[in-house]
PDB file of N, CA and C in Angstrom:
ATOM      1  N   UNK A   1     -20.606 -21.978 -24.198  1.00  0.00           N
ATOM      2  CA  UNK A   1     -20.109 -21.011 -25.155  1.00  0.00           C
ATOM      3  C   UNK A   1     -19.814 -19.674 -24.479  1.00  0.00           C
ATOM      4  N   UNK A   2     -20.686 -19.011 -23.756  1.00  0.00           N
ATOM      5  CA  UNK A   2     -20.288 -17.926 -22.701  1.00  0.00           C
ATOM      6  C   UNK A   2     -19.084 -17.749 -22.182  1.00  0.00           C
ATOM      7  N   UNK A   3     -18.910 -19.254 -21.263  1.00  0.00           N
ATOM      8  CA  UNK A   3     -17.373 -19.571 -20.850  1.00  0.00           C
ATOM      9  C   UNK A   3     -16.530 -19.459 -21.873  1.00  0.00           C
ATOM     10  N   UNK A   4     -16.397 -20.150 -22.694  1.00  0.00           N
ATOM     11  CA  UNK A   4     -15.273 -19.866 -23.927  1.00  0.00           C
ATOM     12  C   UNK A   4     -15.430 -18.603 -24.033  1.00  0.00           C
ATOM     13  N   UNK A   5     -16.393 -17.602 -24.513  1.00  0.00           N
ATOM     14  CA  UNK A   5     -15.989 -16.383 -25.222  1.00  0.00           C
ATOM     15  C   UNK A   5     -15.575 -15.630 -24.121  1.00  0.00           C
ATOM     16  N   UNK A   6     -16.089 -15.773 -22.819  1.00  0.00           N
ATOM     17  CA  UNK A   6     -15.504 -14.878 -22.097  1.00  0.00           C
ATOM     18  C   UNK A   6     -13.427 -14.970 -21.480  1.00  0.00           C
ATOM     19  N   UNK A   7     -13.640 -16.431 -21.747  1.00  0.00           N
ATOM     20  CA  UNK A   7     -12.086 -16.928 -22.007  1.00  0.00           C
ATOM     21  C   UNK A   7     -10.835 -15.925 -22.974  1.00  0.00           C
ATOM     22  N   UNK A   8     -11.431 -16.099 -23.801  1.00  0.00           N
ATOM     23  CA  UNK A   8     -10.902 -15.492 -25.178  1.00  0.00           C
ATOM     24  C   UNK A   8     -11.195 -14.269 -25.331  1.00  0.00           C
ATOM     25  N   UNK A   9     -12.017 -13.281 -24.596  1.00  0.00           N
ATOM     26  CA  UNK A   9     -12.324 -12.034 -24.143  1.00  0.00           C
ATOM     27  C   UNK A   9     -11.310 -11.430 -23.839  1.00  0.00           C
ATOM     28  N   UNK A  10     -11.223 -12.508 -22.395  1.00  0.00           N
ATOM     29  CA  UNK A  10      -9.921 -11.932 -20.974  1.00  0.00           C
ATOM     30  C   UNK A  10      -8.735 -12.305 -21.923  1.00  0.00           C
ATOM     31  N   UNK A  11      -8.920 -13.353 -22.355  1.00  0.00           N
ATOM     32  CA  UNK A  11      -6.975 -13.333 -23.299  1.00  0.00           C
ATOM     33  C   UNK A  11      -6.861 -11.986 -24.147  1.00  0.00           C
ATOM     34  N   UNK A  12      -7.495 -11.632 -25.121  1.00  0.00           N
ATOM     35  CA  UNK A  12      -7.439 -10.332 -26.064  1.00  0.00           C
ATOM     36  C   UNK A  12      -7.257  -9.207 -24.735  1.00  0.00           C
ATOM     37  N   UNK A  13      -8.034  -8.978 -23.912  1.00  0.00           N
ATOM     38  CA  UNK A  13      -7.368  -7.902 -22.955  1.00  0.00           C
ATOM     39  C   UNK A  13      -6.293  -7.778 -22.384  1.00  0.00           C
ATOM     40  N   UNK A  14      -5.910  -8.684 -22.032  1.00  0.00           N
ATOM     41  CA  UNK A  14      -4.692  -9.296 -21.577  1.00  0.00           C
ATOM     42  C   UNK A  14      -3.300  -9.299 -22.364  1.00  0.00           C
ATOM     43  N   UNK A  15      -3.712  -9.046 -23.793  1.00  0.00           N
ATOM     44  CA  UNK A  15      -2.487  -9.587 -24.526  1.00  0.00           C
ATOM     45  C   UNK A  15      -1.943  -8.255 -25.508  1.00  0.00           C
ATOM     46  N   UNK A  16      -0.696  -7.942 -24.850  1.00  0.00           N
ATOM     47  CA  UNK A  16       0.224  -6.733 -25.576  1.00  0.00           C
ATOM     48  C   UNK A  16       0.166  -7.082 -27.029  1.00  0.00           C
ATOM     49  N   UNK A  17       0.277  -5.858 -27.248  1.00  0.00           N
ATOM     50  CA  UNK A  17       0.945  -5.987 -29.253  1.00  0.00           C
ATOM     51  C   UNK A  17       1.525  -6.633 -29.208  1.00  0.00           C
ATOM     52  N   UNK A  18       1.358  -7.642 -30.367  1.00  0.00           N
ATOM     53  CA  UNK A  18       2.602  -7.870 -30.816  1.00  0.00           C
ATOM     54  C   UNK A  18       2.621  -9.651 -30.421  1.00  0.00           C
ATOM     55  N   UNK A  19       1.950  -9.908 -29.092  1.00  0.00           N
ATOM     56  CA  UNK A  19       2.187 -11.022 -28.566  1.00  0.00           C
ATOM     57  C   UNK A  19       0.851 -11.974 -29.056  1.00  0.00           C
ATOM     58  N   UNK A  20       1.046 -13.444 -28.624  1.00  0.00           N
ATOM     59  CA  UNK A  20      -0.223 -14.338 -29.232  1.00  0.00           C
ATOM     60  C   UNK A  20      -0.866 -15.099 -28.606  1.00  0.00           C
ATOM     61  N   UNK A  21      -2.101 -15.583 -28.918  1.00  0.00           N
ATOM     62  CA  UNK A  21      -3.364 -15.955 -28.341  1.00  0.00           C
ATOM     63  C   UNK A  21      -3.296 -17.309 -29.177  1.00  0.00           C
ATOM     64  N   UNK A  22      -3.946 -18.354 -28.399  1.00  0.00           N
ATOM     65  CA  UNK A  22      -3.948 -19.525 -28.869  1.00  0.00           C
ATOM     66  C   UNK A  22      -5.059 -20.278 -28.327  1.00  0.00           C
ATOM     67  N   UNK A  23      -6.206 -21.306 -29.108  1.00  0.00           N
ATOM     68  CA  UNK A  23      -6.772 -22.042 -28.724  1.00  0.00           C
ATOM     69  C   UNK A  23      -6.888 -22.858 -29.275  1.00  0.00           C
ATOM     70  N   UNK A  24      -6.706 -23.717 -28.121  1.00  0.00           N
ATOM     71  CA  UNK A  24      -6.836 -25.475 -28.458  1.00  0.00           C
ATOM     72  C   UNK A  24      -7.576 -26.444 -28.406  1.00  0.00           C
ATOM     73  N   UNK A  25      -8.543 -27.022 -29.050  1.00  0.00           N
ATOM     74  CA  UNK A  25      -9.445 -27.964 -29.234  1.00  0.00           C
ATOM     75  C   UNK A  25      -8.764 -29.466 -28.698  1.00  0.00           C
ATOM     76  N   UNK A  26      -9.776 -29.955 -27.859  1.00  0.00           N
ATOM     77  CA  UNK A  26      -9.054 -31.223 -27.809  1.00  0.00           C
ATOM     78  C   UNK A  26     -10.184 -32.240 -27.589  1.00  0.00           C
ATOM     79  N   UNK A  27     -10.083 -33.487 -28.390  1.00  0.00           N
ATOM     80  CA  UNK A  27     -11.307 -34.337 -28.175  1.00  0.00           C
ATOM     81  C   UNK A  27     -10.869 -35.316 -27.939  1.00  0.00           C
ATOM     82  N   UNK A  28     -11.208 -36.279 -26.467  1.00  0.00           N
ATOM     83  CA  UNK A  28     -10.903 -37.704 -26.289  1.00  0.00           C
ATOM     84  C   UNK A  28     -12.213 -38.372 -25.736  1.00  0.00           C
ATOM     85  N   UNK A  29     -12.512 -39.597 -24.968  1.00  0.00           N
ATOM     86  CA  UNK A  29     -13.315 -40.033 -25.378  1.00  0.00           C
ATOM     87  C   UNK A  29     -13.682 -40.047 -23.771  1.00  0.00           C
ATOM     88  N   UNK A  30     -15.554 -39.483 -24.399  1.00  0.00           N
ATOM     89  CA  UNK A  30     -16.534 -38.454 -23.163  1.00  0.00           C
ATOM     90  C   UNK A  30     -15.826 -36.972 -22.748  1.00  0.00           C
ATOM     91  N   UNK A  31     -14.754 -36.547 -23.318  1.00  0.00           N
ATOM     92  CA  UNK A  31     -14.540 -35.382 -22.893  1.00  0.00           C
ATOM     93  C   UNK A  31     -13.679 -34.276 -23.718  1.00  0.00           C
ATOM     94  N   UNK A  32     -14.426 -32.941 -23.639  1.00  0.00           N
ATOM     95  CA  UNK A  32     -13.953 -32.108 -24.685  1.00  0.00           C
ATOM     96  C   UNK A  32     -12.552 -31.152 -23.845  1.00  0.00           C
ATOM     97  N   UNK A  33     -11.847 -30.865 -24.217  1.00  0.00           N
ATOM     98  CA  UNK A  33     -11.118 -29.826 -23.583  1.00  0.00           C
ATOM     99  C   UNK A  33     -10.780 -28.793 -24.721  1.00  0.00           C
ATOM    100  N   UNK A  34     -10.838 -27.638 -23.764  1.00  0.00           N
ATOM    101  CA  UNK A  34     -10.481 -26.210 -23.955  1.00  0.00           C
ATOM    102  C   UNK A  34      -9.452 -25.789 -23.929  1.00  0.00           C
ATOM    103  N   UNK A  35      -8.357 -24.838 -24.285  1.00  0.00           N
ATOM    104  CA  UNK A  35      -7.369 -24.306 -23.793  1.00  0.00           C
ATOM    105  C   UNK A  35      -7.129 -23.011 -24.542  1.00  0.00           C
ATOM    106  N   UNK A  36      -7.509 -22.046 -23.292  1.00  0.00           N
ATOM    107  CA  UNK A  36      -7.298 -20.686 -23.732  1.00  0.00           C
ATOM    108  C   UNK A  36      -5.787 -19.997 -23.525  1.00  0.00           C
ATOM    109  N   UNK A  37      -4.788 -19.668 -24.050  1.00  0.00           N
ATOM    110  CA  UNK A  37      -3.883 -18.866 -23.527  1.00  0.00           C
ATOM    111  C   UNK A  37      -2.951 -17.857 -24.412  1.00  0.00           C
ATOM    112  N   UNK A  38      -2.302 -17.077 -23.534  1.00  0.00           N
ATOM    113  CA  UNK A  38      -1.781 -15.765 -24.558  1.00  0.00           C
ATOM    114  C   UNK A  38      -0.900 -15.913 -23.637  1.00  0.00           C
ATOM    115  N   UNK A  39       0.142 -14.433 -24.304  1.00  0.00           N
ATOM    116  CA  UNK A  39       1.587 -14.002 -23.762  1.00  0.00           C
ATOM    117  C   UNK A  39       1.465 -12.738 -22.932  1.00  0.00           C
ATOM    118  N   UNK A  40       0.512 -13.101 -22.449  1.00  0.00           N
ATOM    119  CA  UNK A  40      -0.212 -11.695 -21.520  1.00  0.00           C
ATOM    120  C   UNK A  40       0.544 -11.046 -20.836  1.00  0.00           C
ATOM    121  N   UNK A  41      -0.277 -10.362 -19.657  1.00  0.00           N
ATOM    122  CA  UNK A  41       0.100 -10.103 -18.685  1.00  0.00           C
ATOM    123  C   UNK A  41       0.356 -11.544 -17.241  1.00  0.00           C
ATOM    124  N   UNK A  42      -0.009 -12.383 -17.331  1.00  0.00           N
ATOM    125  CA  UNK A  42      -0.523 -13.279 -16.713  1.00  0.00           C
ATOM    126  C   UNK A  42      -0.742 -12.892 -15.102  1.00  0.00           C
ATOM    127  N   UNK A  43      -1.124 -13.666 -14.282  1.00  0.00           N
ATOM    128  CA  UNK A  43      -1.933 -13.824 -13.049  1.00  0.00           C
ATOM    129  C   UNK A  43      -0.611 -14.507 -11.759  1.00  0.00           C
ATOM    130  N   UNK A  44      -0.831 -14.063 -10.758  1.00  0.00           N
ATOM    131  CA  UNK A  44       0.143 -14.339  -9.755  1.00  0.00           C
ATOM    132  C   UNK A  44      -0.784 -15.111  -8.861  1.00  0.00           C
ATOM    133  N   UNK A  45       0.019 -16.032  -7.930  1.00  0.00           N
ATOM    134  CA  UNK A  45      -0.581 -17.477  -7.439  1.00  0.00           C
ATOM    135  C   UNK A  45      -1.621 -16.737  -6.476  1.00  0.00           C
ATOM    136  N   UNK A  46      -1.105 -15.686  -6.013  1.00  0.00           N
ATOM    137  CA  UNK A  46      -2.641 -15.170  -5.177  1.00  0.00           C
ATOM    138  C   UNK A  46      -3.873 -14.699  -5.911  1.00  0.00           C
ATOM    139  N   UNK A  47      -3.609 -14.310  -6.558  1.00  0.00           N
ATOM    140  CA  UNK A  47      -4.618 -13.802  -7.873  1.00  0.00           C
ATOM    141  C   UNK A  47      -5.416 -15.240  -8.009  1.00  0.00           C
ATOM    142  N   UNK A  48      -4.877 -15.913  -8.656  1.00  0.00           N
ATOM    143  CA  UNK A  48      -5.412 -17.344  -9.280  1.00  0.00           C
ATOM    144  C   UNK A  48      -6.023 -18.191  -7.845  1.00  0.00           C
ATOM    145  N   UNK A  49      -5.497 -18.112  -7.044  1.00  0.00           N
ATOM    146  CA  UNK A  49      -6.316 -18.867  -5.987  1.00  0.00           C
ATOM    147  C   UNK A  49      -7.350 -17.818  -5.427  1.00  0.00           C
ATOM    148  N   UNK A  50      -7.396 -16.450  -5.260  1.00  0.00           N
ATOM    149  CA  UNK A  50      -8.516 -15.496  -5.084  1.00  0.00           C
ATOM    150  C   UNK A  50      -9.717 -16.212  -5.997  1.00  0.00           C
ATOM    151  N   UNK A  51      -9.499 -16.083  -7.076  1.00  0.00           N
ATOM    152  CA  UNK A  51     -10.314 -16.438  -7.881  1.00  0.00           C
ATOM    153  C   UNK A  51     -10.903 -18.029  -8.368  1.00  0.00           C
ATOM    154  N   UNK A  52     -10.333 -18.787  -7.981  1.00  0.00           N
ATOM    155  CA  UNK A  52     -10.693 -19.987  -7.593  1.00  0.00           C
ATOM    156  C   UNK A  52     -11.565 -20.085  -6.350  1.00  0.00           C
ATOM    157  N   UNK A  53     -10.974 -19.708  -5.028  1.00  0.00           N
ATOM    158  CA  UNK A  53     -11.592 -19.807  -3.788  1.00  0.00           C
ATOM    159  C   UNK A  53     -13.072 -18.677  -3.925  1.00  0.00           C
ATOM    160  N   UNK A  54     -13.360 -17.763  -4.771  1.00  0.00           N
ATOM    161  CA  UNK A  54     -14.880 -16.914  -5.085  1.00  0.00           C
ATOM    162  C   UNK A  54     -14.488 -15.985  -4.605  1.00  0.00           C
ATOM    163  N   UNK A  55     -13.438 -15.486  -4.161  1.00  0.00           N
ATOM    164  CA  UNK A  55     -12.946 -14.155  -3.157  1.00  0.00           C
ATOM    165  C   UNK A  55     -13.325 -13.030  -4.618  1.00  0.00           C
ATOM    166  N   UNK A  56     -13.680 -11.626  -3.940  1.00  0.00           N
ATOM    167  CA  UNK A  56     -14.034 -10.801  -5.310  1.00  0.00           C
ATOM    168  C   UNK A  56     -12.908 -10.830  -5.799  1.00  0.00           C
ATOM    169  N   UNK A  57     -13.386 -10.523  -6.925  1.00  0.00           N
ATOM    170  CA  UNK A  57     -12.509 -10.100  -8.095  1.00  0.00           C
ATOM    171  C   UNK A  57     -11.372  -9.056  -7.938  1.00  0.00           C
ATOM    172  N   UNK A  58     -10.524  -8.963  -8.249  1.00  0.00           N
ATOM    173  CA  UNK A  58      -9.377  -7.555  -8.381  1.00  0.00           C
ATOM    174  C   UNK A  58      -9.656  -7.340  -9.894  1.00  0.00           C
ATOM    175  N   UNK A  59      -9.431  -5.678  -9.510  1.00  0.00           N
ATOM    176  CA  UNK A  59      -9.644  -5.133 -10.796  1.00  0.00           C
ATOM    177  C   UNK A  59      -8.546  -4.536 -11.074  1.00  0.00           C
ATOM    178  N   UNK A  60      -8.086  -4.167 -12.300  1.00  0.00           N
ATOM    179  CA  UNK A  60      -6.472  -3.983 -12.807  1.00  0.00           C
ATOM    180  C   UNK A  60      -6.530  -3.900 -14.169  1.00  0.00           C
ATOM    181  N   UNK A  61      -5.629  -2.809 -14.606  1.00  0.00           N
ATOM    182  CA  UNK A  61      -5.917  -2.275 -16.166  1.00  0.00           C
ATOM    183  C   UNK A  61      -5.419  -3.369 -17.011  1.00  0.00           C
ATOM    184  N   UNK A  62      -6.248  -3.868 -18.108  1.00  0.00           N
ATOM    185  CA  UNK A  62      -5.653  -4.540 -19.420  1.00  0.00           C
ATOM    186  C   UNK A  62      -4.946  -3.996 -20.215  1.00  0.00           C
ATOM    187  N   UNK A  63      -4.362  -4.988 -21.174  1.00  0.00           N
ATOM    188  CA  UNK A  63      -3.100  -4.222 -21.820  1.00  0.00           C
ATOM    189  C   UNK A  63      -3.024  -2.812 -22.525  1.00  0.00           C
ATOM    190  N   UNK A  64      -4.239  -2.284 -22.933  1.00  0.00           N
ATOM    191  CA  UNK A  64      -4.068  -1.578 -23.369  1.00  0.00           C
ATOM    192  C   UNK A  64      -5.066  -0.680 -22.525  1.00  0.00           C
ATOM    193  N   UNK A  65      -4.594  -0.655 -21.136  1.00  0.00           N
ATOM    194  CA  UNK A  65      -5.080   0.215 -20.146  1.00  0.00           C
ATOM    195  C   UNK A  65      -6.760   0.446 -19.918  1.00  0.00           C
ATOM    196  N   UNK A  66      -7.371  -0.326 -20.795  1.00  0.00           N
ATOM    197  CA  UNK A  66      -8.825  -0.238 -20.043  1.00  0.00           C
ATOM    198  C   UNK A  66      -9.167  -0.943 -18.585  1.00  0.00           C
ATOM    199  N   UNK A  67     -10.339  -0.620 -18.165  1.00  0.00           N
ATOM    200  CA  UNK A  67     -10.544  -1.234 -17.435  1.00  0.00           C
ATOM    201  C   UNK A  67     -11.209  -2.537 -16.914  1.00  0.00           C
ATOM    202  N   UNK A  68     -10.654  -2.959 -16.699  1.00  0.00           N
ATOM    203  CA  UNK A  68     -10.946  -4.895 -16.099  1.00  0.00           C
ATOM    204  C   UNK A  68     -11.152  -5.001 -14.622  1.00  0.00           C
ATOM    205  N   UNK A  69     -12.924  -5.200 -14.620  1.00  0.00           N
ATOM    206  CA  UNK A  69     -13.305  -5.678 -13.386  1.00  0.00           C
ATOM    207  C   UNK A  69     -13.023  -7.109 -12.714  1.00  0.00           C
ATOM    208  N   UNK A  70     -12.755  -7.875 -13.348  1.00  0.00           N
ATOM    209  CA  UNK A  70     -12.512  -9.569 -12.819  1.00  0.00           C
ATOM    210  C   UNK A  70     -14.225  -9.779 -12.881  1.00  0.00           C
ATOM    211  N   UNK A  71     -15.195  -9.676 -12.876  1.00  0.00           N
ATOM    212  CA  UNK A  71     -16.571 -10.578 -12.902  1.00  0.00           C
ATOM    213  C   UNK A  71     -16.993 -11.029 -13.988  1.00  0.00           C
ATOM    214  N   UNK A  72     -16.336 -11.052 -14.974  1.00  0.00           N
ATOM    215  CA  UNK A  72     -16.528 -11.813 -16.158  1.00  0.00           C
ATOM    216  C   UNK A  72     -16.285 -13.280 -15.914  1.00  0.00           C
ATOM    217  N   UNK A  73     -14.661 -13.105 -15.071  1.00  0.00           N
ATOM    218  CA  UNK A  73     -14.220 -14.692 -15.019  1.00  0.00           C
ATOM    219  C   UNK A  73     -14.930 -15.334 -14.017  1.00  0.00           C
ATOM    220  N   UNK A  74     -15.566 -14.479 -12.805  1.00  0.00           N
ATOM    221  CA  UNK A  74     -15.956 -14.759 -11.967  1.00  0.00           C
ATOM    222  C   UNK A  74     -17.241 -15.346 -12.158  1.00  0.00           C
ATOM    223  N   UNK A  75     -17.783 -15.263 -12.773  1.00  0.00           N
ATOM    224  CA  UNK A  75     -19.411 -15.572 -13.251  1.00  0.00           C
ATOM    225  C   UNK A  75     -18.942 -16.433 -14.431  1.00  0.00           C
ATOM    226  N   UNK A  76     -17.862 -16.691 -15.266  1.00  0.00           N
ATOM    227  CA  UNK A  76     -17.635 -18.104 -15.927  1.00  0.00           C
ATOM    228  C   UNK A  76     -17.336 -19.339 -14.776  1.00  0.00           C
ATOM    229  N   UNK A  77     -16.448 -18.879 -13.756  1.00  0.00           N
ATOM    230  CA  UNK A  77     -16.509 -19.765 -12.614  1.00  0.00           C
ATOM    231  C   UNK A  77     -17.818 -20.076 -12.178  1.00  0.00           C
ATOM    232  N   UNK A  78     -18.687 -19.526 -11.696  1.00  0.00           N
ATOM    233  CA  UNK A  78     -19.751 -19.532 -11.363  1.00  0.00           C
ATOM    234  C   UNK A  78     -20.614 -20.337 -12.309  1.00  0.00           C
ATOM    235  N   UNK A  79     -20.762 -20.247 -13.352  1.00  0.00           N
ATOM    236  CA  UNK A  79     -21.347 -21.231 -14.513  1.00  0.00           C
ATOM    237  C   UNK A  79     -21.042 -22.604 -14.481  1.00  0.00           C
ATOM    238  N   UNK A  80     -19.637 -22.677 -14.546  1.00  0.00           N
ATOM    239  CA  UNK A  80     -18.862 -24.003 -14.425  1.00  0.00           C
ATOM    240  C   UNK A  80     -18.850 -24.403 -13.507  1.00  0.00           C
ATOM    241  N   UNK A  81     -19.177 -23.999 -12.115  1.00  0.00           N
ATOM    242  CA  UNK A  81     -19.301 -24.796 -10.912  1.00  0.00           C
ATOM    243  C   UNK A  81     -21.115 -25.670 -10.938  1.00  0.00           C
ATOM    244  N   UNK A  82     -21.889 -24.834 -11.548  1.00  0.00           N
ATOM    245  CA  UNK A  82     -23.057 -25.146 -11.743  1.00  0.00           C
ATOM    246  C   UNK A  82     -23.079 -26.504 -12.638  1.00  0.00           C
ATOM    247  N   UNK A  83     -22.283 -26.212 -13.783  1.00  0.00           N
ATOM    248  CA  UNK A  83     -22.037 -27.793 -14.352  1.00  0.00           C
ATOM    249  C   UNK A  83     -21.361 -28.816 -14.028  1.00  0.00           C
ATOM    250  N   UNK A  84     -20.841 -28.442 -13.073  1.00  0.00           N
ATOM    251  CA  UNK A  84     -20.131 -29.313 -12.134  1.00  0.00           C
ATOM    252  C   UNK A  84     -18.137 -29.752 -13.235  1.00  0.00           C
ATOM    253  N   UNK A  85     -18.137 -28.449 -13.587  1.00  0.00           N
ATOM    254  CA  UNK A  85     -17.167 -28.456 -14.399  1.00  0.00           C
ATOM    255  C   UNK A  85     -15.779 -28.076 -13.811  1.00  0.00           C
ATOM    256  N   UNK A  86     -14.076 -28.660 -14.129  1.00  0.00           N
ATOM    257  CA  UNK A  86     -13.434 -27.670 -13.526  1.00  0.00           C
ATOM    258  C   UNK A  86     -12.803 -26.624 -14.731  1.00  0.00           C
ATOM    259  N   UNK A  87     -11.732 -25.673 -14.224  1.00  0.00           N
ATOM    260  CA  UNK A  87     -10.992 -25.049 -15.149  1.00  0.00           C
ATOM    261  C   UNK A  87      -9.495 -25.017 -13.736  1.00  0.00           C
ATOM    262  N   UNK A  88      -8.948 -25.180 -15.170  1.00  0.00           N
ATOM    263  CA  UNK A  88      -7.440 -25.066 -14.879  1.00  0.00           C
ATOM    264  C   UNK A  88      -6.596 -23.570 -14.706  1.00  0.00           C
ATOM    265  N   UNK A  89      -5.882 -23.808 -14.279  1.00  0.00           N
ATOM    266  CA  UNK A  89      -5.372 -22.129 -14.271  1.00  0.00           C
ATOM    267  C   UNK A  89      -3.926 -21.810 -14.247  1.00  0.00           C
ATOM    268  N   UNK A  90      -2.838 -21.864 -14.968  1.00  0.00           N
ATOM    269  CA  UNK A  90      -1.904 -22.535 -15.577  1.00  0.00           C
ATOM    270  C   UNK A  90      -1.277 -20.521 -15.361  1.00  0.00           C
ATOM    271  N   UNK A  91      -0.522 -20.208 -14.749  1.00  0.00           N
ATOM    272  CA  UNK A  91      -0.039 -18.614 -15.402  1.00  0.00           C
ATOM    273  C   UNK A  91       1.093 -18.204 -14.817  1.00  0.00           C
ATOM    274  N   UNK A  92       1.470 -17.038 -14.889  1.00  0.00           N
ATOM    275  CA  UNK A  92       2.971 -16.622 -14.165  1.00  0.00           C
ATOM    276  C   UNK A  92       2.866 -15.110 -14.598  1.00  0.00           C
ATOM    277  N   UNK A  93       3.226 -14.206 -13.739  1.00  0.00           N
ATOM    278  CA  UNK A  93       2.921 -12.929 -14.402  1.00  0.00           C
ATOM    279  C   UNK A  93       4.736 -12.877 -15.238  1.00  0.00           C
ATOM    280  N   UNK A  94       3.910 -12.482 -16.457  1.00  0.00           N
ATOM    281  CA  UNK A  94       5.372 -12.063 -17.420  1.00  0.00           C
ATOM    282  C   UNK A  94       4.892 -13.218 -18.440  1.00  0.00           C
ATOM    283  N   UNK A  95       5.151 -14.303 -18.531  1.00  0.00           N
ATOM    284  CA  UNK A  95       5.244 -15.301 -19.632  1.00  0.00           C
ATOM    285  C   UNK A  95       3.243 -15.172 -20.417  1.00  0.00           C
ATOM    286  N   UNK A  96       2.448 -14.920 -19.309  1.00  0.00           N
ATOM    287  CA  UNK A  96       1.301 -15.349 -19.838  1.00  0.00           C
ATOM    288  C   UNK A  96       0.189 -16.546 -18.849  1.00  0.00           C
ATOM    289  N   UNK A  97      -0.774 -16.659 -19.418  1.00  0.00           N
ATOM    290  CA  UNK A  97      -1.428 -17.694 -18.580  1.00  0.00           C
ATOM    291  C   UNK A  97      -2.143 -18.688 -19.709  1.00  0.00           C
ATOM    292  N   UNK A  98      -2.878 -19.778 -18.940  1.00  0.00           N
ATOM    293  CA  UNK A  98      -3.343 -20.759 -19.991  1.00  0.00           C
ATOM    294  C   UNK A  98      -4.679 -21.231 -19.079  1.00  0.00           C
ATOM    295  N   UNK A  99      -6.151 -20.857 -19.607  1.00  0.00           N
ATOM    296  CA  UNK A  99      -7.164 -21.533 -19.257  1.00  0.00           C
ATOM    297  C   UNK A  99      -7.772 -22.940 -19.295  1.00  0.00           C
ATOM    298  N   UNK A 100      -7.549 -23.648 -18.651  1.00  0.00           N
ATOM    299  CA  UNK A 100      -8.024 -25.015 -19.752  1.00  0.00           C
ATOM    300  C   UNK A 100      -9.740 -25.442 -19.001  1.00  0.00           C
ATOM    301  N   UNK A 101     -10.954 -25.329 -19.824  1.00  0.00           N
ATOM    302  CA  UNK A 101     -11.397 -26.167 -19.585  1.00  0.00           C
ATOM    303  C   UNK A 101     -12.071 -27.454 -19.510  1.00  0.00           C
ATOM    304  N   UNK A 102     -12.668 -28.382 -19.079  1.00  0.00           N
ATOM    305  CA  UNK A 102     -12.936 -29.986 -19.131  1.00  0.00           C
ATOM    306  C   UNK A 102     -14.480 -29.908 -18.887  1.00  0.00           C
ATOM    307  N   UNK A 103     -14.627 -30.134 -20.305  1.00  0.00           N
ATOM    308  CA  UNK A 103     -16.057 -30.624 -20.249  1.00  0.00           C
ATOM    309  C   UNK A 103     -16.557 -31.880 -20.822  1.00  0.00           C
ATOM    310  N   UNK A 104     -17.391 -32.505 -20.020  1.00  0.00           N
ATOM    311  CA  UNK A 104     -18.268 -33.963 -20.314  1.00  0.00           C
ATOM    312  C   UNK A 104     -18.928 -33.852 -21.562  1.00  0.00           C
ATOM    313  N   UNK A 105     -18.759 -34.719 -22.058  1.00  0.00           N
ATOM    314  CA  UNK A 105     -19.729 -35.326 -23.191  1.00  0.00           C
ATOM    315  C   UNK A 105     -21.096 -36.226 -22.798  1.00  0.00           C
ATOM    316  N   UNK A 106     -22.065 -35.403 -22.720  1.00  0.00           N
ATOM    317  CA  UNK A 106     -23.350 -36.074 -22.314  1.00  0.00           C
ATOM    318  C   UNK A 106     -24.199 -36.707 -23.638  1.00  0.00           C
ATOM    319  N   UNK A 107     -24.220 -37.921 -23.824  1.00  0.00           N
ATOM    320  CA  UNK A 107     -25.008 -38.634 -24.809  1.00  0.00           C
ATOM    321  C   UNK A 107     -26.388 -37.992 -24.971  1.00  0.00           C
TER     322      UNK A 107
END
């Protein structure tokens, strides 16, 4: 739940007036998926692999100019590596980005 809210955190910061946020539930069988995404600012391929590979965080104003450290996502990564979970990272700066993540269904 952490992971999700902090998902949907970074999308609301991320996301200009005006533009939209979307999440998607998805259930198939042993596995739940997530999908966080907005019409953001989105993330550039170095960005997204920084943050995949654990490199610190970049920090950079959200849409409505506050400030965004990156260790939010960084410590949801960090969670999800612990569960042995992945997340997807789907973005383009201009159109937006899309989080997805895949989690097990443990009986």
């Amino acid at each position: 739940m952490t992971v999700i809210r902090n998902l949907v955190n970074n999308a609301i910061k991320f996301l200009p007036k005006g533009k939209t946020l979307s999440i998607k539930p998805e259930r198939n069988v042993g596995v739940i998926h997530r999908e966080i995404c907005n019409q953001g600012i989105g993330l550039g391929l170095e960005m997204i692999q920084d943050l995949l590979s654990g490199a610190s965080p970049t920090s950079r104003p959200g849409a409505a100019g506050e400030v965004v450290t990156g260790f939010g996502l960084k410590i949801s990564l960090a969670c999800l590596n612990k569960m042995s979970v992945n997340m997807k990272i789907n973005s383009t700066i201009g159109p937006g980005s899309c989080f997805k993540v895949l989690l097990l269904i443990v009986p």
